[in-house]
Protein backbone atom coordinates (compact mmCIF):
# COMPACT_ATOMS: atom_id res chain seq x y z
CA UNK A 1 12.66 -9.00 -3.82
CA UNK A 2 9.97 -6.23 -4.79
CA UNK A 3 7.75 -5.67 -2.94
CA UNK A 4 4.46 -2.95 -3.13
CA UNK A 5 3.57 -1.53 -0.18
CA UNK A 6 -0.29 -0.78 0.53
CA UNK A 7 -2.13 2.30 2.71
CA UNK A 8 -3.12 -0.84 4.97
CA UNK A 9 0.87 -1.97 5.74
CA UNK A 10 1.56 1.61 5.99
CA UNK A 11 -1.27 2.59 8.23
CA UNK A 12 -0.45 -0.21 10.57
CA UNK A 13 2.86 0.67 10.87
CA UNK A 14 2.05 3.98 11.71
CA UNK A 15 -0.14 3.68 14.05
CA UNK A 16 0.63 1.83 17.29
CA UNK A 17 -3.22 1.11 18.12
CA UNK A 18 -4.02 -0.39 15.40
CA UNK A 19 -4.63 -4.39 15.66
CA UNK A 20 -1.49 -5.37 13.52
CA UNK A 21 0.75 -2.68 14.63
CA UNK A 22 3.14 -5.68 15.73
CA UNK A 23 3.42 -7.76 12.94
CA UNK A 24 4.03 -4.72 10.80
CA UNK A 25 6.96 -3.83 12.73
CA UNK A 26 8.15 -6.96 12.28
CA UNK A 27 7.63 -6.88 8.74
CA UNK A 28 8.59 -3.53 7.90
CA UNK A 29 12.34 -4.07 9.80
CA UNK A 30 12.44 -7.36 7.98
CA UNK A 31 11.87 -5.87 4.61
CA UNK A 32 14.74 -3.21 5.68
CA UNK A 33 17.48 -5.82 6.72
CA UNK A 34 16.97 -7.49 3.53
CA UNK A 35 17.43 -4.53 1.45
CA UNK A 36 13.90 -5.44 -0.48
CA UNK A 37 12.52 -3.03 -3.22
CA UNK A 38 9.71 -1.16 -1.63
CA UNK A 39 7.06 0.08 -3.95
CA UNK A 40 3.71 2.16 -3.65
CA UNK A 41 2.31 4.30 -5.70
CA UNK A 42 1.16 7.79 -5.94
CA UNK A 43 -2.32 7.21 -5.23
CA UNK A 44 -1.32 5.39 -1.65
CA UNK A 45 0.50 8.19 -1.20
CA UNK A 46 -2.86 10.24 -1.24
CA UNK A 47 -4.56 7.96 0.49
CA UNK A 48 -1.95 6.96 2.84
CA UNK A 49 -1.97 11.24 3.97
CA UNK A 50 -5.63 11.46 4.06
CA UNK A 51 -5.61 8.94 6.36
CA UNK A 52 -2.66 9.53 8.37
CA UNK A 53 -4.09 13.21 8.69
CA UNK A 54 -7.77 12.26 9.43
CA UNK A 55 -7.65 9.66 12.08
CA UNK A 56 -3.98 10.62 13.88
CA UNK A 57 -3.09 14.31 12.81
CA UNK A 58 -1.13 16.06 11.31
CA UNK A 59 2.29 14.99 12.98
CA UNK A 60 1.66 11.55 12.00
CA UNK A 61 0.88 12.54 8.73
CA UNK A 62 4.25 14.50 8.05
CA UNK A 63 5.99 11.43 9.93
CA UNK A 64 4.64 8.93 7.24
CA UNK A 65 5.44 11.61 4.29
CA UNK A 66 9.20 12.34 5.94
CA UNK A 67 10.22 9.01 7.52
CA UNK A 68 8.14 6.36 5.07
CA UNK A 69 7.71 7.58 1.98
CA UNK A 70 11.17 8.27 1.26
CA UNK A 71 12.46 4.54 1.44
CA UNK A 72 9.63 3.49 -1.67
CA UNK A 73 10.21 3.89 -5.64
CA UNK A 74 7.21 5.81 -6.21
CA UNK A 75 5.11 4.61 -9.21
CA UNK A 76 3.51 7.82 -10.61
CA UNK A 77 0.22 6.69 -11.89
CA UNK A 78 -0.69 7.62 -15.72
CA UNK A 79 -3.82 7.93 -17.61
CA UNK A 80 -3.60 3.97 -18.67
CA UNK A 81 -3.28 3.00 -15.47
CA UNK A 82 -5.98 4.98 -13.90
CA UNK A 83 -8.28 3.85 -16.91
CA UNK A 84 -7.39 0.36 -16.49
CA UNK A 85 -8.16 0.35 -12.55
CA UNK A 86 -11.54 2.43 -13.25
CA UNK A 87 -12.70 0.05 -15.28
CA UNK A 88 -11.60 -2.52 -12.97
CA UNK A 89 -13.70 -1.20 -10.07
CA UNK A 90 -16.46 -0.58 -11.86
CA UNK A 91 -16.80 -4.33 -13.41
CA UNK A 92 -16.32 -5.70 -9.95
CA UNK A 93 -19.28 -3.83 -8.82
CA UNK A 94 -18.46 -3.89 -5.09
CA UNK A 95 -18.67 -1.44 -2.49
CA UNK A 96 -15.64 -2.62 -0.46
CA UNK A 97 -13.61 -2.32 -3.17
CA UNK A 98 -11.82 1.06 -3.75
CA UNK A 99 -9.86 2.86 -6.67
CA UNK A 100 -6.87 2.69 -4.85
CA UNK A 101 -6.69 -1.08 -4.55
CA UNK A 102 -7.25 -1.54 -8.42
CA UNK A 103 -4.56 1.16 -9.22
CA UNK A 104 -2.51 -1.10 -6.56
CA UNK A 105 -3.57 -4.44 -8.32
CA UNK A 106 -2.75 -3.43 -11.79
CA UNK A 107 0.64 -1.29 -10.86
CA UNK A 108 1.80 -5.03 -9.30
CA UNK A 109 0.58 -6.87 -12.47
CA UNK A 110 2.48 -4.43 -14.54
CA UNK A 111 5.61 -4.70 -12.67
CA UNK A 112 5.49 -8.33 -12.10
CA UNK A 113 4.98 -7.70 -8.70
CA UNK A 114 3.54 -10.70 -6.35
CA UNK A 115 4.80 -9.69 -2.74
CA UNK A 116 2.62 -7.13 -0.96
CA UNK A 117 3.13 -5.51 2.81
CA UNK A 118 -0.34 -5.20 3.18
CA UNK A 119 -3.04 -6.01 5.68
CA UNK A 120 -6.17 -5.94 3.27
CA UNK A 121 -7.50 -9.27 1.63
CA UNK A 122 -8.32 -8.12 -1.14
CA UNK A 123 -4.73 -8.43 -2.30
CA UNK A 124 -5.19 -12.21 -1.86
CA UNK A 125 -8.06 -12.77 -3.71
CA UNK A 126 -6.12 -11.10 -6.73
CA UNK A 127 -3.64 -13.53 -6.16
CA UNK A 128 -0.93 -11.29 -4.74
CA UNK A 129 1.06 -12.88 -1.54
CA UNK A 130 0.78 -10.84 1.76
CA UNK A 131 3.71 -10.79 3.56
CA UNK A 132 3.38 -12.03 7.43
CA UNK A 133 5.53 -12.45 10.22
């Protein structure tokens, strides 16, 4: 199965204080065992970092970049895509929304994509399945 894998699956993983820390343990050795296709995207990537970097340092941060990233197909994003996605954000007019999760939305509608290890509703709304424990 392929599955895309979101800043909010990775973040949880990452960081054991976070609220669904558990279940994405769970999910992540789950999606291991089975040998799934793990996808993201260069822009999670970026985000994933800033993140990692911001709120748990820089040793987290090179954790997620040396132990993570590694095990995805990396989807480098191109000027269509980012287009697309911009123009995606912008028509949904919502704060809450961010770049990232259109460039998410429309790399998984490309691909075919309808499995997502991800802990941000948004997905589901789009119609994308979040994976759960």
């Amino acid at each position: 199965m392929n599955v895309f894998i979101d800043t909010s699956g990775y973040f949880s993983l990452l960081d054991r204080d976070e609220r669904n820390h558990q279940a994405a343990r769970q999910i992540w050795q789950r999606l291991l065992d089975n040998d799934d296709v793990l996808i993201t995207s260069n822009y999670v990537l970026v985000e994933m970092t800033a993140l990692a970097q911001n709120r748990l340092g820089m040793a987290a941060s090179a954790d997620f970049n040396n132990t993570f990233v590694p095990l995805a197909k990396m989807v480098w994003i191109d000027a269509e895509i980012h287009l697309a996605s911009v123009t995606a954000l912008l028509t949904a007019n919502r704060r809450q929304l961010s770049l990232v999760d259109c460039v998410s939305f429309e790399v998984c509608r490309r691909l075919n994509i309808h499995n997502v290890f991800a802990f941000d509703q948004h997905f589901e709304e789009q119609g994308f399945s979040l994976l759960s424990v």
